[in-house]
Protein backbone atom coordinates (compact mmCIF):
# COMPACT_ATOMS: atom_id res chain seq x y z
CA UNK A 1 -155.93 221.61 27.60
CA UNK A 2 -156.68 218.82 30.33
CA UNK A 3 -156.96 219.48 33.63
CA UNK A 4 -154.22 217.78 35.56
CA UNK A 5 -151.89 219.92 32.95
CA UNK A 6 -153.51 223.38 34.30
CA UNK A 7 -151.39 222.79 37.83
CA UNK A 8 -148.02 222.64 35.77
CA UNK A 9 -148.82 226.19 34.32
CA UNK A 10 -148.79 227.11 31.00
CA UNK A 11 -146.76 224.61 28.61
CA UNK A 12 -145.94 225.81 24.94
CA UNK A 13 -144.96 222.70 24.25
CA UNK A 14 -148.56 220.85 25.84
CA UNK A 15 -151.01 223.78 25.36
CA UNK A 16 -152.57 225.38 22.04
CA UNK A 17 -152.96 228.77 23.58
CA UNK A 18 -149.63 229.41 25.75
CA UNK A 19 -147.87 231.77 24.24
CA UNK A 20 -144.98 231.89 26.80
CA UNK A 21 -143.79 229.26 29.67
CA UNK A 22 -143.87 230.17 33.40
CA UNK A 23 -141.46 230.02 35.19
CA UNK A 24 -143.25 227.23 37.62
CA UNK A 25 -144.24 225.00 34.31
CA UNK A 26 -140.37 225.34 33.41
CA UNK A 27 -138.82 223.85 37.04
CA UNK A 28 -141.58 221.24 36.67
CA UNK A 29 -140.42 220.36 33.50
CA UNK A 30 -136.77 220.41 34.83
CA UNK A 31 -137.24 218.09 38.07
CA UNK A 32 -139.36 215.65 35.07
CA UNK A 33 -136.54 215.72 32.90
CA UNK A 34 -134.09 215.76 36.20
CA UNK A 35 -136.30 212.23 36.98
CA UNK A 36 -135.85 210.32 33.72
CA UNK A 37 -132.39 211.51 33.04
CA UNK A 38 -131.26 210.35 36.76
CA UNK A 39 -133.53 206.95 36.56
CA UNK A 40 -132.09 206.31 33.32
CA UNK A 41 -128.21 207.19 34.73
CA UNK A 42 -129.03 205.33 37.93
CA UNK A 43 -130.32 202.25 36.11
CA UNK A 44 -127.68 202.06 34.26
CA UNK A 45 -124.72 202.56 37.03
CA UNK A 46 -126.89 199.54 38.75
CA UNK A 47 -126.57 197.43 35.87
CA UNK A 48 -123.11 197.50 35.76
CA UNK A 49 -122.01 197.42 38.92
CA UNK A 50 -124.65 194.42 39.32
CA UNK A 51 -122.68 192.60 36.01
CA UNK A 52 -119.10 193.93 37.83
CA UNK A 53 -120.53 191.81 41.02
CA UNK A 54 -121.35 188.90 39.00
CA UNK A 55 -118.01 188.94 37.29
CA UNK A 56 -116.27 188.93 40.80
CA UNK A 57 -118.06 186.26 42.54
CA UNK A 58 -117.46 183.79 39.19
CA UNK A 59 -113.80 185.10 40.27
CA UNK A 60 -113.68 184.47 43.52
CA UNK A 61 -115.32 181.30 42.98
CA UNK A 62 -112.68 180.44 40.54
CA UNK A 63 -110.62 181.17 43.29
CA UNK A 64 -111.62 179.57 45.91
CA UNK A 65 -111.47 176.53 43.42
CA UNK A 66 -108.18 176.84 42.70
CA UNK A 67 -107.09 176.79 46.49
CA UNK A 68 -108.96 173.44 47.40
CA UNK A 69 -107.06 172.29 43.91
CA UNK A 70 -103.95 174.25 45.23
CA UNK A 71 -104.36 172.56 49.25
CA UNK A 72 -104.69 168.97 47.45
CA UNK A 73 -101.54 169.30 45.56
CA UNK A 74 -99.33 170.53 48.19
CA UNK A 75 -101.10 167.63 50.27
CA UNK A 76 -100.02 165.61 48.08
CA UNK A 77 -96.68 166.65 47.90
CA UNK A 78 -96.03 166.38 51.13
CA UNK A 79 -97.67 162.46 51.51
CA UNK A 80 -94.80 161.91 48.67
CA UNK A 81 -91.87 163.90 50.91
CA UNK A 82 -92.83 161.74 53.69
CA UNK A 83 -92.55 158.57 51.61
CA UNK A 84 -89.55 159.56 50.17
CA UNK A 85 -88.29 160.34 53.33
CA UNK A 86 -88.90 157.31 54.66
CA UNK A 87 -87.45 155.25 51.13
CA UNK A 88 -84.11 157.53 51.78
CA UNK A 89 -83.74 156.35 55.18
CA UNK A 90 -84.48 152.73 54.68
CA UNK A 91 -81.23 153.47 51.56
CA UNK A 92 -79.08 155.31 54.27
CA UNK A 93 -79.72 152.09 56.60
CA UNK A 94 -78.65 149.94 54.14
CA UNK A 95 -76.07 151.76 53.00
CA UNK A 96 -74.26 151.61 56.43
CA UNK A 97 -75.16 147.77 56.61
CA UNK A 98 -73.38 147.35 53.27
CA UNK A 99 -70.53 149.48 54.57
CA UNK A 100 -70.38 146.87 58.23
CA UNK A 101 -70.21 144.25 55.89
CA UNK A 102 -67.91 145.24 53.85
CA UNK A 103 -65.90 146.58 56.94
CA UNK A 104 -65.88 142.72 58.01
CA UNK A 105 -64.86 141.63 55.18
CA UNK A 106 -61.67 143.21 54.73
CA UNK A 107 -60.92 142.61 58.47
CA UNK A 108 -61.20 139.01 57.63
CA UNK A 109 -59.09 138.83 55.12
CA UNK A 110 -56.12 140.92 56.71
C-alpha cells in the first residue's frame, strides 16, 4: 500500500491486507464521497439556474422590445388622433359655414 493511503487508515477496498475498515478510513471516505456527490449536485443546480438566467434575460429582452414596439404604436396613434382631430374640426367648421349659407339662403328667398 502507498504511503499517502496509510493516513486514511486501513481501506478494504485500497489495501491487500485490511481485513476490516476503521472507523477514521470510513468518515474519510464519507466527506470524499460527501465532495463528489455535492460538486456533482452543485454543478448541476448551477447549470440550470445559469440556463434559467439565460432564458430570462432573452425574455426580458423580448420584452423590453416589445415596449419600444408597443411606445411607437401608441405614438403613432396618437399623431393620427391629433390629425383626425384636427380633419373633424376643419368638417365641423364647414359644416356650420354650409349651415350660414344655407341659413341665407332661405332668408332670401322668404
Amino acid at each position: 500500500m502507498p504511503f499517502f493511503l496509510d493516513i486514511w487508515g486501513c481501506i478494504p477496498e485500497l489495501s491487500k491486507n485490511c481485513t476490516d475498515m476503521t472507523n477514521a478510513s470510513s468518515t474519510y471516505l464519507g466527506v470524499i464521497m460527501g465532495v463528489i456527490i455535492g460538486s456533482v449536485i452543485s454543478w448541476w443546480i448551477y447549470n440550470r439556474q445559469k440556463r434559467t438566467s439565460e432564458q430570462q434575460d432573452k425574455i426580458l429582452s423580448r420584452i423590453v422590445d416589445l415596449e419600444k414596439i408597443h411606445s411607437e404604436i401608441l405614438k403613432k396613434l396618437a399623431d393620427f388622433d391629433d390629425k383626425h382631430e384636427n380633419s373633424f374640426d376643419a368638417i365641423q367648421e364647414m359644416d356650420k359655414k354650409v349651415d350660414l349659407l344655407l341659413k341665407k339662403l332661405q332668408d332670401e328667398r322668404k
